[in-house]
C-alpha atoms as a PDB file:
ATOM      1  CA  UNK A   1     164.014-118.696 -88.453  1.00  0.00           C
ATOM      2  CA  UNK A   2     162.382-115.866 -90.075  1.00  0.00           C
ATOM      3  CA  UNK A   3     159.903-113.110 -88.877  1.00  0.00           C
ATOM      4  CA  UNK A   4     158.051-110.056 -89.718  1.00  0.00           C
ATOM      5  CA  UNK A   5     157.222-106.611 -88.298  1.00  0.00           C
ATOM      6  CA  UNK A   6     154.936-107.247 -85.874  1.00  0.00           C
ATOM      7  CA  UNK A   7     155.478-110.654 -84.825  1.00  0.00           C
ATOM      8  CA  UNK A   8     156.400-111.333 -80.692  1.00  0.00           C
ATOM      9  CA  UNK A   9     159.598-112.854 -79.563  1.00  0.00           C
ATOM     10  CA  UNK A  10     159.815-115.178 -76.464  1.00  0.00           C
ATOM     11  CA  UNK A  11     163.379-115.300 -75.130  1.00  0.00           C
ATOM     12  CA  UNK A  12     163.543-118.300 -72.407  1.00  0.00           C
ATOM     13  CA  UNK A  13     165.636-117.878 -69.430  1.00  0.00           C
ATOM     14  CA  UNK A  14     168.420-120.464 -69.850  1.00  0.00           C
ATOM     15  CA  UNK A  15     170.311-119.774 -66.480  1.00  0.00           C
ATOM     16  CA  UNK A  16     168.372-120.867 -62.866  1.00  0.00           C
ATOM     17  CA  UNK A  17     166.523-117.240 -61.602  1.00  0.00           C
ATOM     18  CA  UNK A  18     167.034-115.699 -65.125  1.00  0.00           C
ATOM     19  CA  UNK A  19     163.489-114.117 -66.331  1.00  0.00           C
ATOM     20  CA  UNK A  20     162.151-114.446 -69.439  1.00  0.00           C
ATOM     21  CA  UNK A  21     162.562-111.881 -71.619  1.00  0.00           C
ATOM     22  CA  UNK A  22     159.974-110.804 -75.109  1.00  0.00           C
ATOM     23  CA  UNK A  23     159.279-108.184 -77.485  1.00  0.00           C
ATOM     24  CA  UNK A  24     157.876-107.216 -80.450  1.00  0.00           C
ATOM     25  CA  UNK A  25     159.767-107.309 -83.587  1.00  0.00           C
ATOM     26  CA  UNK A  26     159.927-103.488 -84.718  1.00  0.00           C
ATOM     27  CA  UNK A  27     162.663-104.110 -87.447  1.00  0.00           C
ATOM     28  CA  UNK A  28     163.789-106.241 -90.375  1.00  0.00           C
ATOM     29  CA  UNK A  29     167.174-105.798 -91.811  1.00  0.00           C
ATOM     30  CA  UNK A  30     166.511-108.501 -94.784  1.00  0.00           C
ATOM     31  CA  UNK A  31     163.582-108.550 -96.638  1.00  0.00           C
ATOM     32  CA  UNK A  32     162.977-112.416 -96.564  1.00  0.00           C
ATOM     33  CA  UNK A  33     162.589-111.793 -92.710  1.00  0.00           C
ATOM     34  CA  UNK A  34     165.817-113.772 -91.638  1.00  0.00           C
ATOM     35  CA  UNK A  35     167.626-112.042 -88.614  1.00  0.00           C
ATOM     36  CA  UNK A  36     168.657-110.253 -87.343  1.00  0.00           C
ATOM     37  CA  UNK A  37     166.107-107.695 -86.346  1.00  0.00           C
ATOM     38  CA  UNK A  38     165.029-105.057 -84.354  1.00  0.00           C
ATOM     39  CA  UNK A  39     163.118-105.819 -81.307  1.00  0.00           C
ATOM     40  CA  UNK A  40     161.322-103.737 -78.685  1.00  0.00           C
ATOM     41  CA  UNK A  41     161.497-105.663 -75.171  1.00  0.00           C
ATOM     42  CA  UNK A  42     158.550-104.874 -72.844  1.00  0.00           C
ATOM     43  CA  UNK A  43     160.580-105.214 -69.841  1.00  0.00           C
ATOM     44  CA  UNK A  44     162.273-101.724 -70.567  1.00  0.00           C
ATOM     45  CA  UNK A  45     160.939-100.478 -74.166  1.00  0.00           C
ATOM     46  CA  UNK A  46     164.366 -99.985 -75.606  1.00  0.00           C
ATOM     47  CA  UNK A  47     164.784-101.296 -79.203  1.00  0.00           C
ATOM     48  CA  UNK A  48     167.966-103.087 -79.633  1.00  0.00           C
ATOM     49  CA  UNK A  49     169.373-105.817 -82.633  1.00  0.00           C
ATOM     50  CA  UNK A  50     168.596-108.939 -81.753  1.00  0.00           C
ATOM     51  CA  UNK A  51     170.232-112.507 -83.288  1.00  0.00           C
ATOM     52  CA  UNK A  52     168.093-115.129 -81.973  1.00  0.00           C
ATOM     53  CA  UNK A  53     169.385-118.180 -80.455  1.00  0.00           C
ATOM     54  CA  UNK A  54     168.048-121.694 -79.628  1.00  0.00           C
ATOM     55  CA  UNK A  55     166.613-120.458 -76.769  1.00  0.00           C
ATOM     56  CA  UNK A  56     163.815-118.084 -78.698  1.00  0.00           C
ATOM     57  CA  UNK A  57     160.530-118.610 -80.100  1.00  0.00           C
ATOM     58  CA  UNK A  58     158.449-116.854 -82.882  1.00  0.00           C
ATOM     59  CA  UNK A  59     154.890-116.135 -82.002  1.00  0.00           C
ATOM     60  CA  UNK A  60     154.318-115.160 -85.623  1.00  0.00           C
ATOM     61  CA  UNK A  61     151.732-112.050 -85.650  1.00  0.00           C
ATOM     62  CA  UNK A  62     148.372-113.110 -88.156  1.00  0.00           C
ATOM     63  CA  UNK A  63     147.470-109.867 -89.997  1.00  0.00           C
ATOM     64  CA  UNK A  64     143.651-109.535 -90.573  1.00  0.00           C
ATOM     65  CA  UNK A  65     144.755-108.161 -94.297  1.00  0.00           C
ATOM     66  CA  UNK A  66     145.947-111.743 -94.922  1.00  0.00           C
ATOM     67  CA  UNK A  67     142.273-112.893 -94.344  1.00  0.00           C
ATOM     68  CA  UNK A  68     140.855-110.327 -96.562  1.00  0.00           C
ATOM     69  CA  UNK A  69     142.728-110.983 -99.792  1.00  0.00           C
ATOM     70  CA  UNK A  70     142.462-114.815 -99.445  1.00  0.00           C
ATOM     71  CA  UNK A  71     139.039-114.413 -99.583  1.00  0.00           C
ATOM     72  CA  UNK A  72     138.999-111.885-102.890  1.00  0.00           C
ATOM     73  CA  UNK A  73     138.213-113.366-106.406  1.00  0.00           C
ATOM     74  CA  UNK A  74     140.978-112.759-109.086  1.00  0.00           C
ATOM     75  CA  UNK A  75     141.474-109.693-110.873  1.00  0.00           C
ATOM     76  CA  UNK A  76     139.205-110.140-114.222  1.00  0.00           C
ATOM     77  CA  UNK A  77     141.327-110.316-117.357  1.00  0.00           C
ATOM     78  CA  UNK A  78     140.668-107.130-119.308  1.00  0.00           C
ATOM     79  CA  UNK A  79     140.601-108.427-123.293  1.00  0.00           C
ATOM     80  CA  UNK A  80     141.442-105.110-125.816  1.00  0.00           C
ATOM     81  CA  UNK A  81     139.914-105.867-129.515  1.00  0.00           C
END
């Protein structure tokens, strides 16, 4: 599983009465995304480390940069006589 700063975690409840927990991923402590990482819940706003289990999901956050440079034409090759 892999994430990046900015992308929401969904923690089901696994026990009977157990709430749902998610945050937003704040952190990375790898730079190919794998955990674990830094997450801010929005039940309480404290930022703790967080190794997911099976139990989580990745809503994976789409950056409108992303957009913009798929769209771009290649750099032009400069040619120096």
């Amino acid at each position: 599983m892999k994430a990046a700063v900015g992308d929401r975690i969904i923690v089901q409840a696994t026990l009977p009465g157990a709430a749902r927990r998610d945050g937003e991923i704040v952190g990375l402590h790898h730079p190919d995304g794998s955990p674990p990482w830094d997450v801010r819940w929005s039940d309480n706003d404290r930022v703790t480390e967080y190794f997911p289990g099976p139990d989580a999901l990745i809503h994976h956050y789409h950056h409108a940069s992303e957009d913009a440079a798929a769209t771009l034409p290649p750099h032009p090759h400069l040619f120096v006589d």
